[in-house]
Protein backbone atom coordinates (compact mmCIF):
# COMPACT_ATOMS: atom_id res chain seq x y z
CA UNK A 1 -7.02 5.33 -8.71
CA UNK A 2 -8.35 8.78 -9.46
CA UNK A 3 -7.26 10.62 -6.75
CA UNK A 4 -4.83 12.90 -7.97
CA UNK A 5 -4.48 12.16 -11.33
CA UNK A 6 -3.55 14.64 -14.10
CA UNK A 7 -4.28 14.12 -17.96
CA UNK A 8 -1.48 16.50 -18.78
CA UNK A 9 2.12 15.67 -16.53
CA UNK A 10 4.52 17.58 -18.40
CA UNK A 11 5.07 20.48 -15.86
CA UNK A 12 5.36 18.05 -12.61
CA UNK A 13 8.13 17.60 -10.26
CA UNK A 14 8.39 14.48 -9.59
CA UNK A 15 11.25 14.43 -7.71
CA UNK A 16 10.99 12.95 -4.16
CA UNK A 17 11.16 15.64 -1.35
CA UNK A 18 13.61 15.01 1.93
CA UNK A 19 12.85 12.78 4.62
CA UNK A 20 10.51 14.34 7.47
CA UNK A 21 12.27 14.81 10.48
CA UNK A 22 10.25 11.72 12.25
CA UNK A 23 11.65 9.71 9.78
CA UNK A 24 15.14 8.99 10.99
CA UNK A 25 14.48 9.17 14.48
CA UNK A 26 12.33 6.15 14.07
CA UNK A 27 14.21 4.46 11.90
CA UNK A 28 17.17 4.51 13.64
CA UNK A 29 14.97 1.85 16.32
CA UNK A 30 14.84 -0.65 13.73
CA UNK A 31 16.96 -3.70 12.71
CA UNK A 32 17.67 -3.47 9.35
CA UNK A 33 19.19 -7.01 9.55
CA UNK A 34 15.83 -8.49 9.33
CA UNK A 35 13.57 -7.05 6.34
CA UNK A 36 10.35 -8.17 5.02
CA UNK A 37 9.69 -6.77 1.22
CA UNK A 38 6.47 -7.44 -0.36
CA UNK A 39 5.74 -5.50 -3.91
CA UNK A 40 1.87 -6.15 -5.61
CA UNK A 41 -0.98 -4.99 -7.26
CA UNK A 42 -4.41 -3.28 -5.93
CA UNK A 43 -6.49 -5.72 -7.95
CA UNK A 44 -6.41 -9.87 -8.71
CA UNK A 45 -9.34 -9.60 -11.27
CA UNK A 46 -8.17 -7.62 -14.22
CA UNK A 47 -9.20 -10.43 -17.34
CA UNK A 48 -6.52 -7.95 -19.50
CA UNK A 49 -3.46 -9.82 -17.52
CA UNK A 50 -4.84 -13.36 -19.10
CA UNK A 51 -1.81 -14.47 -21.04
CA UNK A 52 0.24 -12.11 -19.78
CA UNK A 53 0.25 -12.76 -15.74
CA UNK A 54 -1.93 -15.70 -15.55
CA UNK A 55 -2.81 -18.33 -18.23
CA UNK A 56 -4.51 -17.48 -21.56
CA UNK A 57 -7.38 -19.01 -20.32
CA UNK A 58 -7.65 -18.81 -16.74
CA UNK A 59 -11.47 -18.48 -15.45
CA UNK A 60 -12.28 -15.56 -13.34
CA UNK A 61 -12.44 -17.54 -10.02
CA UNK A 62 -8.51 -18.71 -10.15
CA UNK A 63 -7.27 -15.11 -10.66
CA UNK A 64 -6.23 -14.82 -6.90
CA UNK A 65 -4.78 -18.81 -7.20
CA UNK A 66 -2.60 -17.26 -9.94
CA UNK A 67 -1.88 -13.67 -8.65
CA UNK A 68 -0.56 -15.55 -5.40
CA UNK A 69 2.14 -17.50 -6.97
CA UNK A 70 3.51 -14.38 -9.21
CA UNK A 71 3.21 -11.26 -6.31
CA UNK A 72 3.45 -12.06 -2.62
CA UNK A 73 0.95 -9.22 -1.80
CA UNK A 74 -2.09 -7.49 -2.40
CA UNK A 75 -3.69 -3.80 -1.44
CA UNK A 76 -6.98 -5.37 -1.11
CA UNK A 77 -9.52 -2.60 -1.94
CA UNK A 78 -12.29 -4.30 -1.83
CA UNK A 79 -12.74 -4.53 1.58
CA UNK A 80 -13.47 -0.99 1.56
CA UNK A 81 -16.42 -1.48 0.02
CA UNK A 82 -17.76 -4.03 2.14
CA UNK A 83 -16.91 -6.53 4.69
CA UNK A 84 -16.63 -9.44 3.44
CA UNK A 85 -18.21 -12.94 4.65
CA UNK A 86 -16.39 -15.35 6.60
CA UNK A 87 -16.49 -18.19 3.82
CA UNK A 88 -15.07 -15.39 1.21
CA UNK A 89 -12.12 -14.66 3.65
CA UNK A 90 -11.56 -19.04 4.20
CA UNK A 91 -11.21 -19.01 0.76
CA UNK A 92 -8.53 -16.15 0.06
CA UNK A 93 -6.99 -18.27 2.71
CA UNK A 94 -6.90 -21.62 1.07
CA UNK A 95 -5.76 -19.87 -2.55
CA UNK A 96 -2.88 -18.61 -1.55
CA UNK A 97 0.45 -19.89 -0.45
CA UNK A 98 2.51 -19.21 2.63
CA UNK A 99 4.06 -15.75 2.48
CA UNK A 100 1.28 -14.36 0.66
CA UNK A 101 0.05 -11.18 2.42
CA UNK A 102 -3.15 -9.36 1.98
CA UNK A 103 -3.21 -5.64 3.28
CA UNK A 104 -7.20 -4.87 3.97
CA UNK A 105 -8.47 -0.92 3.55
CA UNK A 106 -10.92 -0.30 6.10
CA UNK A 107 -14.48 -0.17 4.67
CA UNK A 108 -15.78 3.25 4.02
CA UNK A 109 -18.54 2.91 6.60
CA UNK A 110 -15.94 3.55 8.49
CA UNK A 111 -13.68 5.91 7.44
CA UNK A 112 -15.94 8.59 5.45
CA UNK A 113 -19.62 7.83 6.43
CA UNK A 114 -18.97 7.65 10.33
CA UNK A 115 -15.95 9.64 10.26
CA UNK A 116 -14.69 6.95 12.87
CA UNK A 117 -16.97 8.44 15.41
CA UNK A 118 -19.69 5.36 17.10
CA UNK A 119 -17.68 2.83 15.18
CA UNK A 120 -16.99 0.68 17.52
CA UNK A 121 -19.16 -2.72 15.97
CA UNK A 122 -17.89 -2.47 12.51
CA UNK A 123 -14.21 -2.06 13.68
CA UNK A 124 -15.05 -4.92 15.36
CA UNK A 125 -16.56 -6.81 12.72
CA UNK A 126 -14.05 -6.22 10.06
CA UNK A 127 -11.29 -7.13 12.33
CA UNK A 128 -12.34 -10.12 13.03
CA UNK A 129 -13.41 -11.12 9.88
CA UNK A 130 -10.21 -10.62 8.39
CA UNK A 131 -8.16 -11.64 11.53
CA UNK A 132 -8.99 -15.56 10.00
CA UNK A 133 -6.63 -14.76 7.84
CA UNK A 134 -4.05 -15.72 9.97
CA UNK A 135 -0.51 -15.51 8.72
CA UNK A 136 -1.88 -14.16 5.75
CA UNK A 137 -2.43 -10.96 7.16
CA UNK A 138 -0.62 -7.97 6.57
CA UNK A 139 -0.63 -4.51 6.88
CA UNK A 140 -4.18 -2.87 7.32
CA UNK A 141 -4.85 0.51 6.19
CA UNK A 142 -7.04 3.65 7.17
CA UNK A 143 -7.69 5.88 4.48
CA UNK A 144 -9.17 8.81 5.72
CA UNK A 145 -11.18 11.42 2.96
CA UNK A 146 -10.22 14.15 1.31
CA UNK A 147 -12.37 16.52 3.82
CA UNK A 148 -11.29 14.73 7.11
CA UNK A 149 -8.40 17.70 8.28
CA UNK A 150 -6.78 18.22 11.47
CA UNK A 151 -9.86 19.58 13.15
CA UNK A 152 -11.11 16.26 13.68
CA UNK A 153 -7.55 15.47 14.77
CA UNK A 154 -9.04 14.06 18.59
CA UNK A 155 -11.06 11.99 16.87
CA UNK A 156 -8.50 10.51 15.12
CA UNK A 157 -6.63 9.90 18.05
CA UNK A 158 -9.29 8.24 19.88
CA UNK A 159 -10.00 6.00 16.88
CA UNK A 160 -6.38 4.85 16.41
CA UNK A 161 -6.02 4.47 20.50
CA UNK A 162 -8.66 1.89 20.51
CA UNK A 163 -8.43 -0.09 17.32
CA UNK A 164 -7.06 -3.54 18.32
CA UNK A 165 -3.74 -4.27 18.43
CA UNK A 166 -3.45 -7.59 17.17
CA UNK A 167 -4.23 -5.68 13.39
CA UNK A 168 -1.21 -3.46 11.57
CA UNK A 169 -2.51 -0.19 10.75
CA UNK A 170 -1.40 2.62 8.88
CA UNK A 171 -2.96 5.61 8.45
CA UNK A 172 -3.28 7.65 4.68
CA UNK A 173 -3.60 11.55 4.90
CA UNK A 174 -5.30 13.25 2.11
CA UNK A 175 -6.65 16.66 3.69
CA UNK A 176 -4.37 19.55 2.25
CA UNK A 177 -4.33 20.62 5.93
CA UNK A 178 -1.81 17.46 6.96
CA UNK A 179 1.28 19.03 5.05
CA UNK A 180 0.09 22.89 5.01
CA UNK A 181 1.53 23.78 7.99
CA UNK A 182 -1.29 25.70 9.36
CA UNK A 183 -2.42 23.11 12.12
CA UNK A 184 0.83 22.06 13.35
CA UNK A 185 0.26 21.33 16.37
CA UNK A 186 -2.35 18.92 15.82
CA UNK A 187 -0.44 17.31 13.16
CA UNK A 188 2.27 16.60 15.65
CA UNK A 189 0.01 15.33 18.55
CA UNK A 190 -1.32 12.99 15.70
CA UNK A 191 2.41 11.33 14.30
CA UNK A 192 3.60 11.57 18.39
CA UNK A 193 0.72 9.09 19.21
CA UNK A 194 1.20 6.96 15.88
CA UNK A 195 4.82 6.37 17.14
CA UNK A 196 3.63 5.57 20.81
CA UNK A 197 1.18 3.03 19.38
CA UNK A 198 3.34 1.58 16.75
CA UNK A 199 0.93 2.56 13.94
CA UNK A 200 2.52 3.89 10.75
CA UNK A 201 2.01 6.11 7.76
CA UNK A 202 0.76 5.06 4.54
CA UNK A 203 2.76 7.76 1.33
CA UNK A 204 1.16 8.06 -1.96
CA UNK A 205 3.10 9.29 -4.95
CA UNK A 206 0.35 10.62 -7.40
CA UNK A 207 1.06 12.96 -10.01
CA UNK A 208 -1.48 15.89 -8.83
CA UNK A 209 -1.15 15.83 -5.42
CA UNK A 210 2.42 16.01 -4.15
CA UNK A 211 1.82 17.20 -0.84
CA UNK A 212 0.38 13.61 -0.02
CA UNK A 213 4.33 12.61 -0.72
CA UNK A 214 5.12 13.54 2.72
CA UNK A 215 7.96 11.27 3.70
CA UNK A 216 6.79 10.88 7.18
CA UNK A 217 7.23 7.24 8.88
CA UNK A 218 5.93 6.88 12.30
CA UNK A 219 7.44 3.18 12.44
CA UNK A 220 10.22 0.87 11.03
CA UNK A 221 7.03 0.05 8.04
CA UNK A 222 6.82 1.66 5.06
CA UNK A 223 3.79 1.51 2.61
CA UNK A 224 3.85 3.48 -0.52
CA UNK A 225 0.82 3.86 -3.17
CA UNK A 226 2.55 4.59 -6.53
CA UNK A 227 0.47 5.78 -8.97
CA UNK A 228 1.92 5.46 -12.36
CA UNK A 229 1.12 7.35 -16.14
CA UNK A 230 0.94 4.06 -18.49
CA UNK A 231 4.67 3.23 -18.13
CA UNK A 232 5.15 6.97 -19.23
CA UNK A 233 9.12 7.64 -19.21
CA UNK A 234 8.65 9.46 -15.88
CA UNK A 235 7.69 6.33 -14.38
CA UNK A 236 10.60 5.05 -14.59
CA UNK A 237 12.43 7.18 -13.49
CA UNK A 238 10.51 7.63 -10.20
CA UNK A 239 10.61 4.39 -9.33
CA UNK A 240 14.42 4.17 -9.65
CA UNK A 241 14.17 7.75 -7.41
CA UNK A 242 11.76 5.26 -4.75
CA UNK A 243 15.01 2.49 -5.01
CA UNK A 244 17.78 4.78 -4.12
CA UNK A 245 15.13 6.23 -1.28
CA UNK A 246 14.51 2.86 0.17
CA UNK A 247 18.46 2.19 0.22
CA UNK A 248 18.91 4.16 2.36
CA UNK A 249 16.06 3.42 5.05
CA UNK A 250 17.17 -0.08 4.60
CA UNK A 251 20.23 0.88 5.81
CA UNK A 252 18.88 3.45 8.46
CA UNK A 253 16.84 0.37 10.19
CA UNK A 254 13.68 -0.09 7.89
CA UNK A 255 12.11 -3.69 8.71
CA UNK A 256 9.50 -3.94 6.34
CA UNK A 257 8.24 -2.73 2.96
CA UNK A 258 4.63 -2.67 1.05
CA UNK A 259 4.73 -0.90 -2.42
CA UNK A 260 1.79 -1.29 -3.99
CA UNK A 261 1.59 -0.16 -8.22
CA UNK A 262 -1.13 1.31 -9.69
CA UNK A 263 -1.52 2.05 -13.03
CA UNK A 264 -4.83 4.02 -15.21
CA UNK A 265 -6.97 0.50 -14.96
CA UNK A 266 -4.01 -1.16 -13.82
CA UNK A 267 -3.37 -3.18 -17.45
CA UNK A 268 0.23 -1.95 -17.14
CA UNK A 269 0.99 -2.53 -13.02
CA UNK A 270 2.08 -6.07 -13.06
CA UNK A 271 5.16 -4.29 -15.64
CA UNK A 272 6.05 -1.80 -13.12
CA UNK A 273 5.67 -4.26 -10.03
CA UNK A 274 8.37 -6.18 -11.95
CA UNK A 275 10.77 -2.84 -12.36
CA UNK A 276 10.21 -2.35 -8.33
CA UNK A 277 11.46 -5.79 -8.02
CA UNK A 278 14.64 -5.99 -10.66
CA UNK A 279 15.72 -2.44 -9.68
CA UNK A 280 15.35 -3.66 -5.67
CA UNK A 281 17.62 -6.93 -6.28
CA UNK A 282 19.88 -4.89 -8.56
CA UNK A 283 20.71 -2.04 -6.08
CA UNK A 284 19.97 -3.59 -2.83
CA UNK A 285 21.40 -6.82 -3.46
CA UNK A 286 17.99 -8.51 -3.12
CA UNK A 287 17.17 -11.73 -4.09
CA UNK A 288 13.45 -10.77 -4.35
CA UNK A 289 11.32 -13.69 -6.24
CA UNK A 290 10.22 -12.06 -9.79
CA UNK A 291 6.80 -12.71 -11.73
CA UNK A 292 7.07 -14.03 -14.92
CA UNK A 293 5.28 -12.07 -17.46
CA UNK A 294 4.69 -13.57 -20.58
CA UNK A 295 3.71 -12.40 -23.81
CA UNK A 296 1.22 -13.50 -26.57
CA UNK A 297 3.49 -14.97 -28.76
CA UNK A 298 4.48 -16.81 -25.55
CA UNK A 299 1.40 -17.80 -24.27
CA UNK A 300 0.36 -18.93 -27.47
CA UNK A 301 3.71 -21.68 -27.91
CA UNK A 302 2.23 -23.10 -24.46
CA UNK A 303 -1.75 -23.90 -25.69
């Protein structure tokens, strides 16, 4: 992911800012005694995690077969590239196992060629399209571009107001002018109606942008893009900053969790997908299924 990335991270702050004052309030509506977790990748088809993730010699079309039974989720990008067809979406389906969750980014048409204005059929299309996934489905996601601000803030609303129900959405802010301050008001209207509809927030922690870090839930659902630095030092220490955060909205009423990992051409996500995990059954008492990475000296015993 090249949004906000740095090639030099030495004079960041990573450190995670407080909650937003939304943040509680709706958590505190949750029940924390029932929590879903799902931790994954943004990509099945990397042929670098052959004999490390999958099999030395798996073939390009059992990827997602693989991917399945070592992360229970997915930030599926590629639907924001294009639909896809019916047949494609039966066949996720059938690869996967029960409790497998794909989380769909709405295509681009939508998002930064229409500017979700007259976008009515597509919606429609692309819901139902991936509606067949059934209880596949997980959380969908609107990422809006870096020039849509708070001017087009009625927009926005009118979008989210009529997108269908049946789909989980959250939204992704990237506009400077969410967290500036500057158009307040609007920015409030916005999160006020996210909370009426039950539509949530989507946070991404990138090194060059940490104003997109906002720490703003509009629901008991959290979803978190982490961007990583190739397993740089700092990454770890993040993440275990993410763990003690998510402690405590477990414990304020959080019912579900998507962290997605991305890494520079994600070689090195599957390793930090596995820290999210041990560090979440270590200091949340978890019991969180963990993928089994293997390495070439491994793989190699097994052929």
């Amino acid at each position: 992911m090249d949004f906000g990335k740095l090639n030099d991270i030495s004079k960041v702050d990573f450190s995670l800012p407080p909650d937003h004052p939304h943040t509680q309030t709706v958590l505190g509506r949750g029940n924390s005694e029932k929590i879903g977790i799902w931790v994954g990748c943004p990509v099945w088809a990397n042929e670098n995690w052959c004999g490390k993730l999958y099999p030395q010699k798996t073939s390009n079309k059992d990827f997602l077969y693989y991917y399945s039974r070592q992360f229970n989720c997915i930030e599926l990008n590629v639907t924001h590239y294009r639909i896809p067809e019916s047949r494609t979406v039966d066949r996720w389906y059938a690869d996967t196992p029960t409790g497998f969750q794909f989380c769909p980014k709405i295509p681009q048409q939508i998002s930064h060629e229409l500017l979700l204005e007259n976008a009515e059929l597509p919606t429609r299309y692309f819901t139902e399209t991936l509606l067949r996934l059934e209880d596949r489905l997980g959380l969908c996601f609107l990422q809006l571009p870096p020039h849509f601000s708070p001017v087009y803030a009625e927009r926005l609303m009118r979008y989210l107001q009529n997108f269908p129900q049946e789909m989980p959405l959250s939204v992704e802010f990237r506009h400077p002018d969410w967290f500036s301050g500057r158009f307040l008001p609007e920015v409030e209207r916005v999160f006020e109606q996210m909370q009426y509809l039950g539509i949530g927030t989507v946070i991404t922690d990138v090194s060059g942008r940490r104003d997109v870090l906002h720490q703003c839930l509009t629901n008991s659902t959290a979803a978190i893009r982490w961007v990583g630095n190739d397993l740089h030092e700092t990454d770890y220490t993040r993440l275990k900053a993410w763990i003690a955060r998510l402690k405590t909205w477990f414990s304020s009423g959080l019912e579900k969790l998507y962290f997605w990992v991305h890494e520079p051409d994600n070689t090195q996500a599957p390793d930090a997908a596995l820290f999210v995990i041990e560090e979440l059954n270590r200091e949340a008492k978890l019991n969180l299924r963990k993928p089994v990475l293997e390495t070439p000296k491994q793989q190699n015993a097994l052929f």
